[in-house]
Protein backbone atom coordinates (compact mmCIF):
# COMPACT_ATOMS: atom_id res chain seq x y z
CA UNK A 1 0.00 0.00 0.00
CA UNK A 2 2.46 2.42 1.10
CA UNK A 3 4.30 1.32 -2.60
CA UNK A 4 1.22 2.69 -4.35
CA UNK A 5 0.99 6.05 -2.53
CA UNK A 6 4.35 6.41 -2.74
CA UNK A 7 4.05 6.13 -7.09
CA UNK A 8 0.84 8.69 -6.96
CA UNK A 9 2.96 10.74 -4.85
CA UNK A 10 5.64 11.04 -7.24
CA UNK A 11 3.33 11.38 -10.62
CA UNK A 12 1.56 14.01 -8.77
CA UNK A 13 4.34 15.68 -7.00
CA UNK A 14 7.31 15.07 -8.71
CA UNK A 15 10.67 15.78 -7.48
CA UNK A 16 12.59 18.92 -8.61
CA UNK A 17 14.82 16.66 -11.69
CA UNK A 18 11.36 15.53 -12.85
CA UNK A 19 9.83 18.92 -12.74
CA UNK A 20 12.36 20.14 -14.65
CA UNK A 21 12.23 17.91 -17.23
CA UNK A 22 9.00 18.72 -17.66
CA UNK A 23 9.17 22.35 -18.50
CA UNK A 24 12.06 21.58 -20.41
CA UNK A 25 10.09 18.88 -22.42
CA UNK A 26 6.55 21.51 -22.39
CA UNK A 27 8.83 24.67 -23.89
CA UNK A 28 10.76 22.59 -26.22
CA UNK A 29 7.62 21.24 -28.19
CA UNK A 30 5.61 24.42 -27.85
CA UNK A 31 9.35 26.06 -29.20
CA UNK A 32 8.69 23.33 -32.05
CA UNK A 33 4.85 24.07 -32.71
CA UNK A 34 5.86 27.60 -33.30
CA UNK A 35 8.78 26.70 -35.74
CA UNK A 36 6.52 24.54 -37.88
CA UNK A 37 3.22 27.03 -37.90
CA UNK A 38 5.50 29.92 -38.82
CA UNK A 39 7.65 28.66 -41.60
CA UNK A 40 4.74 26.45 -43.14
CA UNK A 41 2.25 29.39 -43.13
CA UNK A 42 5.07 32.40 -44.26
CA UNK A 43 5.55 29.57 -47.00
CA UNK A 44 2.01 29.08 -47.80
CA UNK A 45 1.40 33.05 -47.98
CA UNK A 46 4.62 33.51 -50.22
CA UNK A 47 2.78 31.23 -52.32
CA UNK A 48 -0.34 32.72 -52.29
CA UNK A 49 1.20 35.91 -53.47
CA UNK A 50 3.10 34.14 -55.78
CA UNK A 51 -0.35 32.68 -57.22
CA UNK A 52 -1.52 36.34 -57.26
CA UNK A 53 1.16 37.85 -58.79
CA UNK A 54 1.88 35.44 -61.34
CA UNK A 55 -1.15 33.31 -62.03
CA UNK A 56 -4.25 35.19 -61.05
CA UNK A 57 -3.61 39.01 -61.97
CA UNK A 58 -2.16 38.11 -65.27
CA UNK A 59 -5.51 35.95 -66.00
CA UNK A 60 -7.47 39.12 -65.12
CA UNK A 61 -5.88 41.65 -67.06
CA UNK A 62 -5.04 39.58 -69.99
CA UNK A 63 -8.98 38.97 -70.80
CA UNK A 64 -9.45 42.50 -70.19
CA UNK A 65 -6.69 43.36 -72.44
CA UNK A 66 -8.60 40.74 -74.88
CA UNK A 67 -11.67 42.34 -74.09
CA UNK A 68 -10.46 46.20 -75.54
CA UNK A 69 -8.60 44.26 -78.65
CA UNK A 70 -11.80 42.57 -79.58
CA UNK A 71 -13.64 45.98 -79.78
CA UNK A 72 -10.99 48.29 -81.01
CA UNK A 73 -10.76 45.07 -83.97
CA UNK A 74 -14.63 46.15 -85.22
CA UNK A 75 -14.26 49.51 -84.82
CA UNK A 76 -11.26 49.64 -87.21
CA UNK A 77 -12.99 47.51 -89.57
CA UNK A 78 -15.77 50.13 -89.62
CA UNK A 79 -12.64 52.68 -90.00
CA UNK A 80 -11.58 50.39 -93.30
CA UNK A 81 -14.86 50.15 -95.24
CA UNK A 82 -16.01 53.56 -94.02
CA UNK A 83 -13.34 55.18 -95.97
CA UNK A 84 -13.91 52.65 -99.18
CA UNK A 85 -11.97 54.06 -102.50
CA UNK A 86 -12.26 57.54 -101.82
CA UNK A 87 -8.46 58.97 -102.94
CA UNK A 88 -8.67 61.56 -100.00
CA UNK A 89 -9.58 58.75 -96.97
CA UNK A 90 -6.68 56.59 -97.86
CA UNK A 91 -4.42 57.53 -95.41
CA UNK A 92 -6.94 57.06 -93.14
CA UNK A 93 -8.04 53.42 -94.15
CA UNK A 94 -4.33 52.56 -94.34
CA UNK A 95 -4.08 53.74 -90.77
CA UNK A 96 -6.99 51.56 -89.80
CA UNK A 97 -5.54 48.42 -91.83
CA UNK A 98 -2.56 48.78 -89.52
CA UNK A 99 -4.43 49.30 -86.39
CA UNK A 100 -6.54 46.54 -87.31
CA UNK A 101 -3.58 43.85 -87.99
CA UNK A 102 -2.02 45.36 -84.59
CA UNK A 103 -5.44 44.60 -82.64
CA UNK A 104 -5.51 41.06 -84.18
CA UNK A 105 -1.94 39.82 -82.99
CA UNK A 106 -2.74 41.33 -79.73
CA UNK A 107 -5.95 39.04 -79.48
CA UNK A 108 -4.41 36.16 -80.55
CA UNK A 109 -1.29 36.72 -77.99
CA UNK A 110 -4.05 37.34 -75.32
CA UNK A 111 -6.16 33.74 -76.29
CA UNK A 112 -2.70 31.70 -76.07
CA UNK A 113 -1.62 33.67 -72.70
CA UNK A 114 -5.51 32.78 -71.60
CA UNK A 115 -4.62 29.05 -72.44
CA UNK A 116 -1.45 29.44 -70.48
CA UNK A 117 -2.69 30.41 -67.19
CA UNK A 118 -5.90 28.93 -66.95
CA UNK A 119 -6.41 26.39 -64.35
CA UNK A 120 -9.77 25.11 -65.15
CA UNK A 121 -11.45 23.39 -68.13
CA UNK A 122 -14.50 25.61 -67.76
CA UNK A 123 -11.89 28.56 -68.42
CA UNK A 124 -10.17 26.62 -71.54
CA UNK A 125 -13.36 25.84 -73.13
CA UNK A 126 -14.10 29.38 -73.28
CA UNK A 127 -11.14 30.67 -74.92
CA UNK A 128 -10.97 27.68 -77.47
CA UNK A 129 -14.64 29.26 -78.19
CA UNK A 130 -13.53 32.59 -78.50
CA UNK A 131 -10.72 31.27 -81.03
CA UNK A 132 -13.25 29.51 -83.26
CA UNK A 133 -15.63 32.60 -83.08
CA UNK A 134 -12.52 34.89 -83.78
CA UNK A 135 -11.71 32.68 -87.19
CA UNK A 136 -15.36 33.21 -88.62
CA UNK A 137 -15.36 36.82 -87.57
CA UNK A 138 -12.05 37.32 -89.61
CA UNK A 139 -13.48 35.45 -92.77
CA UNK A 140 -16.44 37.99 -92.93
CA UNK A 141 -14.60 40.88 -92.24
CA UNK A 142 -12.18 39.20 -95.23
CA UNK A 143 -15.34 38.59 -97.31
CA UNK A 144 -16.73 42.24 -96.62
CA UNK A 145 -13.00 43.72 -97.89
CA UNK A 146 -13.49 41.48 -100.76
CA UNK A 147 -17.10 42.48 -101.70
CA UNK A 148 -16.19 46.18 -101.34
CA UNK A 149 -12.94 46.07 -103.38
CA UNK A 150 -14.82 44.38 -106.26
CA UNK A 151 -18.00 46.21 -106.42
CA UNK A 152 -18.12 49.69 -108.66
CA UNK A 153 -17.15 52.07 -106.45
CA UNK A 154 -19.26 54.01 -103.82
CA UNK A 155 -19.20 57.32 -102.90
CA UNK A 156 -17.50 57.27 -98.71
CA UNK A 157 -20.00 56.01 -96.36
CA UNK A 158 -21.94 53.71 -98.32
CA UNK A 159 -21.22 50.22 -99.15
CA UNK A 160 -22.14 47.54 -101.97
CA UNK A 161 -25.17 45.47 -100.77
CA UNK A 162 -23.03 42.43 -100.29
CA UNK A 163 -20.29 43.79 -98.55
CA UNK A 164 -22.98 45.38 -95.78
CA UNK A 165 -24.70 42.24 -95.31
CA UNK A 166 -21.04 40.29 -94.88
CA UNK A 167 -19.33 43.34 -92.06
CA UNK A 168 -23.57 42.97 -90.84
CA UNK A 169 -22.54 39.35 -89.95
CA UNK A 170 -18.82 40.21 -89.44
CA UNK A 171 -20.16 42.95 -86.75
CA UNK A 172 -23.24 40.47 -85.50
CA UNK A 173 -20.36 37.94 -84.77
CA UNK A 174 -18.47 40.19 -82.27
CA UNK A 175 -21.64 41.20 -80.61
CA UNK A 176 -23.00 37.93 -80.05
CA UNK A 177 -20.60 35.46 -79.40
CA UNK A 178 -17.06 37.30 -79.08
CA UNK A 179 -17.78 40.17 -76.84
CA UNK A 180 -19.98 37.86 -74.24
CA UNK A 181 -17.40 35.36 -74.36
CA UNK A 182 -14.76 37.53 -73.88
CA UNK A 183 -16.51 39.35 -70.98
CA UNK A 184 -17.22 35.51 -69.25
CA UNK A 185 -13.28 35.22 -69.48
CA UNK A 186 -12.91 38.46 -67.84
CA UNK A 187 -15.28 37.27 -64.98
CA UNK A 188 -13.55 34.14 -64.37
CA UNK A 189 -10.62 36.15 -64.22
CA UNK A 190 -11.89 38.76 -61.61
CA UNK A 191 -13.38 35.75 -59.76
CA UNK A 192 -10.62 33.77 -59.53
CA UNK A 193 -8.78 36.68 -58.20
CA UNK A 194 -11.05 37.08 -55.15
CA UNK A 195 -10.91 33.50 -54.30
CA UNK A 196 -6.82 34.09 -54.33
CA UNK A 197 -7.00 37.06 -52.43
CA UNK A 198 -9.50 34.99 -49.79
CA UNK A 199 -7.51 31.89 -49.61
CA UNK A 200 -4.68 34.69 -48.68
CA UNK A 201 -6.44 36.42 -46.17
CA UNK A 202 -7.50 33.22 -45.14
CA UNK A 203 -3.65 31.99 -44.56
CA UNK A 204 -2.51 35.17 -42.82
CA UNK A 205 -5.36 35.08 -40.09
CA UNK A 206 -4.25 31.50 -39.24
CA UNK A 207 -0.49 32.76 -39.63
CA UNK A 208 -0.89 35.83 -37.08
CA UNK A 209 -3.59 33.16 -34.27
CA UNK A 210 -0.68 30.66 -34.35
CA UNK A 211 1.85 33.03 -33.83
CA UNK A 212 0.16 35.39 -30.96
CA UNK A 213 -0.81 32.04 -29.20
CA UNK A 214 2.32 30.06 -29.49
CA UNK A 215 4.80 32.90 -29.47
CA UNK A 216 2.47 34.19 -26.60
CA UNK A 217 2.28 30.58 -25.08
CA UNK A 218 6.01 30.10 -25.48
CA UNK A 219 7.45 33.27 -23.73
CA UNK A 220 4.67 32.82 -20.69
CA UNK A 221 6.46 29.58 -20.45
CA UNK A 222 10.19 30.76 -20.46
CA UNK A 223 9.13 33.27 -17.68
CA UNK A 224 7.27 30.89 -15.88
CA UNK A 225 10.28 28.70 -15.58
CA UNK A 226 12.52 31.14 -14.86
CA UNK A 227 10.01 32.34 -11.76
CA UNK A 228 10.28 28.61 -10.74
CA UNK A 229 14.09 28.54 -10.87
CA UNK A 230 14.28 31.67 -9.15
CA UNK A 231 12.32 30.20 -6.51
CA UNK A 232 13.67 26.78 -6.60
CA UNK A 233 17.57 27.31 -7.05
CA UNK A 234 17.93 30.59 -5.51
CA UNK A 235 18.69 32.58 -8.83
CA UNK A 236 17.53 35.80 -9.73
CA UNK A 237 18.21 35.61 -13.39
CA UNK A 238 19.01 32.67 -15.77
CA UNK A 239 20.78 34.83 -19.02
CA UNK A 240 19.76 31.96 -21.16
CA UNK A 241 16.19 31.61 -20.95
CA UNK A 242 16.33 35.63 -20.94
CA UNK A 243 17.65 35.77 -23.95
CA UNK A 244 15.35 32.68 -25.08
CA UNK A 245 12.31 34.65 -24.23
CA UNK A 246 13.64 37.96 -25.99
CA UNK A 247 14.60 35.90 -29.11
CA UNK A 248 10.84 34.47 -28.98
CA UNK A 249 9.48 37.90 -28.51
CA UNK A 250 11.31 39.25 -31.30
CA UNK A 251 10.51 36.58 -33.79
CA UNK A 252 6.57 36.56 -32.73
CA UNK A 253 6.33 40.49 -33.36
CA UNK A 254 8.29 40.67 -36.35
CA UNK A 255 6.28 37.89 -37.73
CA UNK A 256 2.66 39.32 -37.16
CA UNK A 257 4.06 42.62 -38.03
CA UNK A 258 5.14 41.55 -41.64
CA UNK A 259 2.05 39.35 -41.81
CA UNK A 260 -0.06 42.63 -41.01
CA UNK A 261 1.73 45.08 -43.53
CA UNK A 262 1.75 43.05 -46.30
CA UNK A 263 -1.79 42.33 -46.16
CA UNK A 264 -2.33 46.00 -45.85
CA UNK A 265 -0.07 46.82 -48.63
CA UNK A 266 -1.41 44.12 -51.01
CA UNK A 267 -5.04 44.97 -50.20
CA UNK A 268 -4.38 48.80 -50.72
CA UNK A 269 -2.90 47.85 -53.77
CA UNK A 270 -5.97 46.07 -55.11
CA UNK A 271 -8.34 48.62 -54.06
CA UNK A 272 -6.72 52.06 -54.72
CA UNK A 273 -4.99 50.45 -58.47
CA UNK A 274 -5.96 46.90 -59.44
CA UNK A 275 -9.68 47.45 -59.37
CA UNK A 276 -9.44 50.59 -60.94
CA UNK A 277 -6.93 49.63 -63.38
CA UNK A 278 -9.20 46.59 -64.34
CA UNK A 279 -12.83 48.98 -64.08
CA UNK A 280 -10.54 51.63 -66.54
CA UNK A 281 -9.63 48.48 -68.85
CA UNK A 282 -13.18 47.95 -68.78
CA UNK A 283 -14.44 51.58 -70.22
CA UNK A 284 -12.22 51.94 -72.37
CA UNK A 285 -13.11 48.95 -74.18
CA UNK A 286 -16.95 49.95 -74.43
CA UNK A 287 -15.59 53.00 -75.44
CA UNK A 288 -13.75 51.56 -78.73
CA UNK A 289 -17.46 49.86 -79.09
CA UNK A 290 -19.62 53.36 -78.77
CA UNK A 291 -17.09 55.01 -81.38
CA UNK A 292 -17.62 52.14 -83.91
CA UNK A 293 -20.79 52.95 -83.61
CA UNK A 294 -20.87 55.90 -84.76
CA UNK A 295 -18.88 54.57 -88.04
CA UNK A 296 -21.88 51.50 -87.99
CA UNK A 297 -24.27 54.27 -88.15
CA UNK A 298 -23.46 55.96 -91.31
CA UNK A 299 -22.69 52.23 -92.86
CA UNK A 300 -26.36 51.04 -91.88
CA UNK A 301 -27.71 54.30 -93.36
CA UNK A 302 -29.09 56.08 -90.49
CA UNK A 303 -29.99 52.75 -88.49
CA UNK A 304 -31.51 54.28 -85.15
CA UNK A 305 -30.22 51.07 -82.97
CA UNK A 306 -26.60 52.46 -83.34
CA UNK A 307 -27.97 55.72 -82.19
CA UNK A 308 -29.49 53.92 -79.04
CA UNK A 309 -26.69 51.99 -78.59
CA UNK A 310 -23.71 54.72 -78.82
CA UNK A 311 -26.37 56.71 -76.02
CA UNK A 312 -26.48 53.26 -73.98
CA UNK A 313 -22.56 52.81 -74.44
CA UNK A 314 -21.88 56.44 -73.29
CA UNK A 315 -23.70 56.19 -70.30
CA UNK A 316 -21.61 53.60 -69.58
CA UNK A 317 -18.48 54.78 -70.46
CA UNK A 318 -19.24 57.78 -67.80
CA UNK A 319 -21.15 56.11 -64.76
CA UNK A 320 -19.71 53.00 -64.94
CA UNK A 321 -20.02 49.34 -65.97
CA UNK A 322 -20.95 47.58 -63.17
CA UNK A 323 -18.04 49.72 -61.43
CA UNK A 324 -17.25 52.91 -60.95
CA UNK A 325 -16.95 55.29 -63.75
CA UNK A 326 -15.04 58.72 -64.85
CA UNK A 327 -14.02 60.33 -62.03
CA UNK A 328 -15.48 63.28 -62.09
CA UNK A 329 -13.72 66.52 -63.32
CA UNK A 330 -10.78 64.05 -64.30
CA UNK A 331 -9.04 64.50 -68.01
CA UNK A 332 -10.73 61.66 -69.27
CA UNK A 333 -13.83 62.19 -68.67
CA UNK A 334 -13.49 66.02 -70.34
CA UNK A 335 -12.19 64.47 -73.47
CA UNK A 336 -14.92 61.79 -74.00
CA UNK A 337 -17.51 64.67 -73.34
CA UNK A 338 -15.66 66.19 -76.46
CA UNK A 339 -15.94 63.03 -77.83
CA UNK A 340 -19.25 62.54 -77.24
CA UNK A 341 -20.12 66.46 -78.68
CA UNK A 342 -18.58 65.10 -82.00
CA UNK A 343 -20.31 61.99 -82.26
CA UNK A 344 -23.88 64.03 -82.17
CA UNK A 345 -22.22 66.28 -84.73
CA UNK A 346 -21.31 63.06 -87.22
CA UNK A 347 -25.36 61.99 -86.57
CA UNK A 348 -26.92 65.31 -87.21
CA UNK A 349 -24.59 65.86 -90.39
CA UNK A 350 -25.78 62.30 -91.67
CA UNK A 351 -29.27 63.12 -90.65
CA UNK A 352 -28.93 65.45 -92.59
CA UNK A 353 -28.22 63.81 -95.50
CA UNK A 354 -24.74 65.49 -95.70
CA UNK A 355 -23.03 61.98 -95.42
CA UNK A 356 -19.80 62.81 -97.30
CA UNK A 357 -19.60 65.57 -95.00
CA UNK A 358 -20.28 63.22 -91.77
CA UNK A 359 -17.60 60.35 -93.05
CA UNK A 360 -14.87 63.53 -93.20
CA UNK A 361 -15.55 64.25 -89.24
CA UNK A 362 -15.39 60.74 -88.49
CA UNK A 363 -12.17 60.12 -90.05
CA UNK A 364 -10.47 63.62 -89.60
CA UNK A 365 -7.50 64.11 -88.02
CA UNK A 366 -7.53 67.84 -87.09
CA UNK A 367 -8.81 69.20 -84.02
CA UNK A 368 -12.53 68.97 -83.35
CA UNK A 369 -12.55 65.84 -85.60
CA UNK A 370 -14.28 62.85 -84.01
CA UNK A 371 -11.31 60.76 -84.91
CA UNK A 372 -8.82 63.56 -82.63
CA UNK A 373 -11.04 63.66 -80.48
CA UNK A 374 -11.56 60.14 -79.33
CA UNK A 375 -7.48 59.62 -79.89
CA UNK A 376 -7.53 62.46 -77.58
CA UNK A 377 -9.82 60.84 -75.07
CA UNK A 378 -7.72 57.27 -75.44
CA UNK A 379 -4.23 58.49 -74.72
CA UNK A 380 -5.50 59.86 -71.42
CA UNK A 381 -7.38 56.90 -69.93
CA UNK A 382 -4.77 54.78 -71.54
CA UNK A 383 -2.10 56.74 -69.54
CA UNK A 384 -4.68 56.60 -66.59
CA UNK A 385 -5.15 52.69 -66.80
CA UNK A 386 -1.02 52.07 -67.28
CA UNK A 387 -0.12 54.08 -64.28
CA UNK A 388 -2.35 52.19 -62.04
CA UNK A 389 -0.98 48.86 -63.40
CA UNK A 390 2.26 50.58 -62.69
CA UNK A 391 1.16 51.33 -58.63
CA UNK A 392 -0.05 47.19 -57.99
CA UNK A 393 3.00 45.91 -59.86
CA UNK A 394 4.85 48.34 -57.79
CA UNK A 395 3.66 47.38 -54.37
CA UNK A 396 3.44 43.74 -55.42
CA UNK A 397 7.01 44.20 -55.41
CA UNK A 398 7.29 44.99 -52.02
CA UNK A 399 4.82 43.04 -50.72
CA UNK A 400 7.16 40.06 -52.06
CA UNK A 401 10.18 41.84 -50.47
CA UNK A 402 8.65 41.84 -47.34
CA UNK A 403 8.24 38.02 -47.03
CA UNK A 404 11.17 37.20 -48.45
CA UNK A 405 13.27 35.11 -45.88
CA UNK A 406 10.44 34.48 -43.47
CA UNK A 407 9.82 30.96 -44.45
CA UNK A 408 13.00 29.92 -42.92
CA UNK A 409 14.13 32.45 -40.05
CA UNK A 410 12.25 31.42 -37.46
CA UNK A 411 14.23 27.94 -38.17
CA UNK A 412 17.99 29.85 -36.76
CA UNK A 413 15.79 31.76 -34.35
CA UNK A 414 13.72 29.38 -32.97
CA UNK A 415 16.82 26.58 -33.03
CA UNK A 416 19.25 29.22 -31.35
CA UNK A 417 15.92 28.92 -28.48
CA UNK A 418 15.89 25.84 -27.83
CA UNK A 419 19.76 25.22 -27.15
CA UNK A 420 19.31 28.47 -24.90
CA UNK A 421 16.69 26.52 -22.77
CA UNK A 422 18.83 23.36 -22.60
CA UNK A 423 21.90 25.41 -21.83
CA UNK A 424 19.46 27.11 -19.45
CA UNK A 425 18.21 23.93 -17.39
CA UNK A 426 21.68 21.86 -18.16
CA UNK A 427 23.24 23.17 -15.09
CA UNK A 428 20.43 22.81 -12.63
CA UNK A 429 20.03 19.16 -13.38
CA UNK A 430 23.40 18.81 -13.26
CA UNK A 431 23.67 19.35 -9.43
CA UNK A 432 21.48 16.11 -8.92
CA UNK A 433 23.62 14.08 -10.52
């Protein structure tokens, strides 16, 4: 019996070696915890922002980018057969020709980066669409050119029956089954760039928990010990276990610090220049669509849909496309106003029945010209668009910067901790011996 009492006596109240194995034992594993939880989540959010960097923002602004060449492609078209044979338009149709073959390579490097970095078959089988739908919009816009150049000529602004019903298909292609394609890309995009910025967020929560509790956890436990050792041994300080619990400190407030800013920085990033920059990708893609239409108009005759649909366009150009529009009072927004002012000139000249007249403002070059004008208005949001691309890339940069390392320092700091303890404890269990 006494045998018995004696063995709870001992698991209950252990003597002083035991003890101290045991806080040696309980700060070495929660030293270990903390090792793991910080280098595998720093890891996991390098990744992440690896992902976003190199995966997911690329995605997104490469069917945006796909988006704007798909509409500036129809709108140059209406450029090319706007200006038909007419000797004093050449320079302009040549100009169009060019911009047209420039806006094609652009769409086709767009569909094979597409391919490249999407991750899902949902996202492939929409690009392979958008290639099949690209080849049959390029053999009417080839069979309009043909019809046109073939076909007595016409007097600028008019085409050959054939060659309107062809760019009518050519035009009804991009409409229907490009454009909505393209803009399902653009979503998958967008969307997989909020899931990459959750998982993130997601990660770095975990990250900074884990490292308040264990960090916390560990340097409770270092002072705790060296209260008992104080008590125990008759030691004010132990140096080692000091310097442990300053080391632990150190590495669990640098850690949630760096967790903390590059979240902040990343997230500003997104909000004050990666949504914009993708919202400004967006308008000034409809607005390459609202300007053709001011070319489709004269081609269809005076169609009032292209009316409508230049007014509906507009709108959305300056409030917004399911985002936020033209600041107001900004650059941009002044010059598609002018833009805008010669687009209702072009329809009341046609109206008119001045078409001749109406085809020259449209294709004009000199100041007040619809054609200046809207070059006017694109070299501004263009310059808008590229220097918020410019800010995100920029603090991507140093969101990497800041990470970099953090997988693996808390593996010296952490191991330097753990020989500290043992040093620590080593010579207090050496006077039992």
């Amino acid at each position: 019996m006494s045998a018995i009492s004696e063995a709870i006596r001992r698991v209950l109240a252990p003597a002083t070696p035991a003890r101290l194995r045991l806080w040696t034992g309980l700060v070495i594993g929660t030293c270990f915890l903390l090792l793991v939880a910080t280098s595998l989540l720093f890891s996991r959010v390098q990744d992440q922002v690896r992902v976003i960097g190199g995966q997911a923002v690329p995605q997104a602004a490469t069917a945006a980018d796909l988006y704007f060449a798909l509409s500036d492609l129809d709108a140059q078209v209406a450029r090319m057969v706007l200006a038909g044979d007419a000797a004093e338009l050449s320079s302009s149709q040549l100009d169009a020709l060019g911009t047209y073959q420039e806006r094609s390579r652009q769409a086709d490097a767009d569909l094979q980066r597409s391919l490249t970095v999407a991750t899902s078959s949902a996202d492939r089988a929409i690009v392979l669409e958008l290639m099949r739908h690209l080849a049959v919009y390029r053999r009417w816009v080839w069979q309009t050119l043909t019809a046109q150049s073939q076909a007595p000529p016409q007097p600028p602004g008019r085409l050959p029956p054939d060659a309107l019903g062809y760019y009518t298909q050519a035009t009804n292609v991009l409409h229907f089954d490009l454009l909505p394609a393209a803009e399902r890309l653009r979503d998958a995009g967008e969307a997989r760039l909020d899931r990459a910025y959750a998982a993130k967020r997601t990660t770095e929560v975990w990250a900074v928990v884990l490292a308040v509790v264990l960090g916390g956890g560990l340097a409770v436990l270092l002072v705790a010990l060296q209260v008992w050792l104080a008590r125990r041994f008759r030691r004010l300080v132990n140096p080692a276990l000091v310097l442990a619990t300053v080391l632990t400190l150190g590495l669990t407030t640098g850690a949630c610090l760096v967790l903390v800013a590059q979240a902040q920085r990343l997230g500003a990033a997104r909000d004050d220049n990666l949504t914009p920059y993708l919202a400004l990708s967006r308008t000034r893609a409809v607005s390459y669509d609202a300007a053709a239409d001011t070319s489709r108009y004269l081609l269809s005759g005076n169609l009032g849909l292209y009316r409508q649909d230049f007014t509906r366009k507009s709108a959305c150009v300056v409030q917004g496309c399911g985002s936020a529009g033209l600041e107001p009072g900004s650059v941009s927004l002044d010059r598609w106003l002018g833009y805008q002012r010669g687009h209702q000139r072009v329809v009341a000249l046609a109206d008119s029945g001045r078409t001749a007249a109406a085809v020259d403002v449209v294709t004009g070059i000199r100041r007040g010209d619809a054609a200046f004008d809207f070059f006017y208005f694109d070299a501004a949001i263009g310059a808008a668009a590229a220097a918020r691309k410019a800010g995100f890339d920029v603090a991507l940069r140093d969101g990497e910067r800041l990470l970099t390392g953090w997988p693996l320092l808390p593996v010296p700091v952490l191991g330097v901790v753990m020989l500290l303890v043992l040093g620590g404890v080593r010579k207090r269990l050496g006077e039992y011996r």
